[in-house]
C-alpha atoms as a PDB file:
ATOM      1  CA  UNK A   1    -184.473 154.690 -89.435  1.00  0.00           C
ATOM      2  CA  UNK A   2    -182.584 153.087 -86.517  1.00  0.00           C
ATOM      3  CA  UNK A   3    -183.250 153.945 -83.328  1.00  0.00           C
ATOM      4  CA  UNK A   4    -179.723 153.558 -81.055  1.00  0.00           C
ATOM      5  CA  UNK A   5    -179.273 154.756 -77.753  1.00  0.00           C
ATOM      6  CA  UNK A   6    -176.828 154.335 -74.902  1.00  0.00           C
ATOM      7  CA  UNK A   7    -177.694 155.087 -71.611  1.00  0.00           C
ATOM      8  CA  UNK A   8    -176.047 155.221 -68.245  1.00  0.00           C
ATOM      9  CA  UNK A   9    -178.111 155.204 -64.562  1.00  0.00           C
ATOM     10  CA  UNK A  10    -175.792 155.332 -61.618  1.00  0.00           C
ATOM     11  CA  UNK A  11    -177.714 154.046 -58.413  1.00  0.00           C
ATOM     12  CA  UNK A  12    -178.393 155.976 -55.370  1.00  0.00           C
ATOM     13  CA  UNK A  13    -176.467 154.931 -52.077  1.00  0.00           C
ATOM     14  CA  UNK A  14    -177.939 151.450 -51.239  1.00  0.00           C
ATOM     15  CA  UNK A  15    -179.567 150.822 -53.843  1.00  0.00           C
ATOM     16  CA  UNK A  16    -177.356 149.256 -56.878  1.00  0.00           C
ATOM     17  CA  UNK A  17    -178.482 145.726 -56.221  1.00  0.00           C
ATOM     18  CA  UNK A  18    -182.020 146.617 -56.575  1.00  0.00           C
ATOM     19  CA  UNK A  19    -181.263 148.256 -59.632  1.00  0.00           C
ATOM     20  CA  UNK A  20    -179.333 145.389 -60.914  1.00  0.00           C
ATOM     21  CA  UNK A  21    -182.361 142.751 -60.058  1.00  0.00           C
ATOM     22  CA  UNK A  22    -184.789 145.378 -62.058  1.00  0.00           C
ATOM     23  CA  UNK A  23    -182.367 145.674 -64.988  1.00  0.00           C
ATOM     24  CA  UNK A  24    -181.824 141.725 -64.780  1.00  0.00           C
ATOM     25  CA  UNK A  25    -185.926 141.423 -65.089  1.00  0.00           C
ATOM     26  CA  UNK A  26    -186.390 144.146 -67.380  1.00  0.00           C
ATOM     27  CA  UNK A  27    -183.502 142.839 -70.145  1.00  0.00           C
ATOM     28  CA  UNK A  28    -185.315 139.630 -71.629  1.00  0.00           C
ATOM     29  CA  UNK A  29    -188.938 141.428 -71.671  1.00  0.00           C
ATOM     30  CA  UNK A  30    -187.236 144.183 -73.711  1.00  0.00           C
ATOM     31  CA  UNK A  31    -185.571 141.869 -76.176  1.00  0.00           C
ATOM     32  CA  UNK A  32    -188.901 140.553 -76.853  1.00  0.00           C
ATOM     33  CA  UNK A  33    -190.844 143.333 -78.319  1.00  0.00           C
ATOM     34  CA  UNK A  34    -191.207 142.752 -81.486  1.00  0.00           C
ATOM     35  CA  UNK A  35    -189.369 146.324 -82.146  1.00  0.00           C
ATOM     36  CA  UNK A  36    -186.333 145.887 -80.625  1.00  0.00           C
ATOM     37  CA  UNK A  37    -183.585 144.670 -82.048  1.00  0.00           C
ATOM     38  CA  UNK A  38    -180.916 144.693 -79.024  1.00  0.00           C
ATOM     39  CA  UNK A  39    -181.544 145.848 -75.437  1.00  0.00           C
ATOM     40  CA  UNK A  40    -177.958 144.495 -73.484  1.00  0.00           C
ATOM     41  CA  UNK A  41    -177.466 145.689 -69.818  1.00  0.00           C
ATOM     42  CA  UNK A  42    -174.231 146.503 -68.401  1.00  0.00           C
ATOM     43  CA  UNK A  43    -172.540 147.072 -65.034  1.00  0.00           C
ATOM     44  CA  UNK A  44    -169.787 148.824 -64.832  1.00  0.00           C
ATOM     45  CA  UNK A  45    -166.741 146.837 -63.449  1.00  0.00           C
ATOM     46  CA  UNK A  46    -165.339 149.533 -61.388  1.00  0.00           C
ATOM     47  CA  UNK A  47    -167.740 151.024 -60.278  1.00  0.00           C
ATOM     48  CA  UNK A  48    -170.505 148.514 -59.365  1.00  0.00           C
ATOM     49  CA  UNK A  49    -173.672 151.507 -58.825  1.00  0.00           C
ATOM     50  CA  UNK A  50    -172.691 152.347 -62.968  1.00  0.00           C
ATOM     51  CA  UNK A  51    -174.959 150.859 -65.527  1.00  0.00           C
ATOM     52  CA  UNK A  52    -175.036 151.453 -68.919  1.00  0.00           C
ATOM     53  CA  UNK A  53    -177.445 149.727 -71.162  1.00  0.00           C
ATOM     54  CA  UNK A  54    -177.771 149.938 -75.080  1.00  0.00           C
ATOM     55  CA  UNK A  55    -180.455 149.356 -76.916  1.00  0.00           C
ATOM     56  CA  UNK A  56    -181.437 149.411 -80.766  1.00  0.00           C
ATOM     57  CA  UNK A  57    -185.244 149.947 -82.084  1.00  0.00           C
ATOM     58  CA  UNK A  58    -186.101 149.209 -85.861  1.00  0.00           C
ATOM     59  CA  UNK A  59    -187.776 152.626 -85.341  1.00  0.00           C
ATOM     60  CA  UNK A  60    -188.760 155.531 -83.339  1.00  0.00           C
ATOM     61  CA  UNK A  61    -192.314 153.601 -82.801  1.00  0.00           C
ATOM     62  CA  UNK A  62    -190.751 150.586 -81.839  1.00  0.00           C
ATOM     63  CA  UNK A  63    -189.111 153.003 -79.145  1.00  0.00           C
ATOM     64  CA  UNK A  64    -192.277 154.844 -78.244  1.00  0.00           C
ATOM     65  CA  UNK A  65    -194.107 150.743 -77.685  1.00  0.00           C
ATOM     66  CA  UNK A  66    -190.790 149.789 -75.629  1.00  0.00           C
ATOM     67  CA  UNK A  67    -191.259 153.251 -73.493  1.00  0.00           C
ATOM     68  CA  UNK A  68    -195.524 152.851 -73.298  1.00  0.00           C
ATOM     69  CA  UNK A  69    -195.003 148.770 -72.436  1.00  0.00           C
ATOM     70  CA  UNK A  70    -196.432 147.577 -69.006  1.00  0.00           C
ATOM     71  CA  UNK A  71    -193.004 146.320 -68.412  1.00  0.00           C
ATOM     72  CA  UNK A  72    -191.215 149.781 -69.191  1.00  0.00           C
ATOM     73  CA  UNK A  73    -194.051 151.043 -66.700  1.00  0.00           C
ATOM     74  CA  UNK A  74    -193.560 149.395 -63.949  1.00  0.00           C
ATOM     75  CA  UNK A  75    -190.159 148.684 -63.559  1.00  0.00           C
ATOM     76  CA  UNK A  76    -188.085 151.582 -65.056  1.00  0.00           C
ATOM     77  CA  UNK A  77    -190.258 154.009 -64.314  1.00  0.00           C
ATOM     78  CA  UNK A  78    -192.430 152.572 -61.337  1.00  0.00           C
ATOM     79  CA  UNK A  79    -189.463 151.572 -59.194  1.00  0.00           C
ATOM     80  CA  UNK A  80    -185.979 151.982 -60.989  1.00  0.00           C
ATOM     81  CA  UNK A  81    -185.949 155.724 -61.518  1.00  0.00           C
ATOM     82  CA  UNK A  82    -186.990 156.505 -57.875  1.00  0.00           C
ATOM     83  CA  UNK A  83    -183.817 154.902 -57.285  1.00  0.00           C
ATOM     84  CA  UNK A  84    -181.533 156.543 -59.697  1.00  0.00           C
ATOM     85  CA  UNK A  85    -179.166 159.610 -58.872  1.00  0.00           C
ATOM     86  CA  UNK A  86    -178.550 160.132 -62.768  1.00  0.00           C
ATOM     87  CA  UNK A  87    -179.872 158.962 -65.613  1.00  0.00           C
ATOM     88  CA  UNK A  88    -178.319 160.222 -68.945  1.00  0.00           C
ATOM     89  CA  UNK A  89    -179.659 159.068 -72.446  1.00  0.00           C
ATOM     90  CA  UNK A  90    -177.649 159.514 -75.642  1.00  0.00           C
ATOM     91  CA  UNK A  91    -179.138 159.009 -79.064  1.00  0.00           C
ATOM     92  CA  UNK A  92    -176.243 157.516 -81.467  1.00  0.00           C
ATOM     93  CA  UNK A  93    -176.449 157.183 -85.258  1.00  0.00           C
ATOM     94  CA  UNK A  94    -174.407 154.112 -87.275  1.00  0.00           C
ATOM     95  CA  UNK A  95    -171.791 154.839 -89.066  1.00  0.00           C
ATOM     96  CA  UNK A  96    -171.466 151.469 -91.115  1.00  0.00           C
END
């Protein structure tokens, strides 16, 4: 089954531009796992510390590679999360 998700970070004081140059690096390694079938970063226009990504896995494995991938590693976990004052994940399920 599908694996959707949308997810919002909202950036410490300081620190949104760093977390827009991680998200800008991250986007194109994510869209090439094999697994993933969208991974599109957004920031949001009023409120420029706001991101909100969505992403779509073929599966809950392809999820669980995206998550263990060196990529995934170091830069969302190794230096954007530090950064982060939320970080909110919501599983979604298609309706067409």
């Amino acid at each position: 089954m599908t694996v959707v998700l949308a997810v919002r970070w909202v950036a410490r004081d300081g620190e949104s531009d760093t977390v827009a140059e991680i998200l800008r690096r991250m986007a194109p390694l994510s869209r090439a796992e094999p697994g993933c079938l969208q991974y599109e970063v957004h920031r949001q226009a009023d409120d420029p510390s706001t991101f909100v990504l969505f992403e779509r896995y073929v599966d809950e494995a392809a999820l669980e590679a995206h998550t263990a991938s060196p990529h995934a590693r170091e830069l969302v976990f190794g230096k954007a999360l530090p950064l982060l004052e939320l970080r909110e994940r919501t599983s979604l399920i298609p309706l067409a």
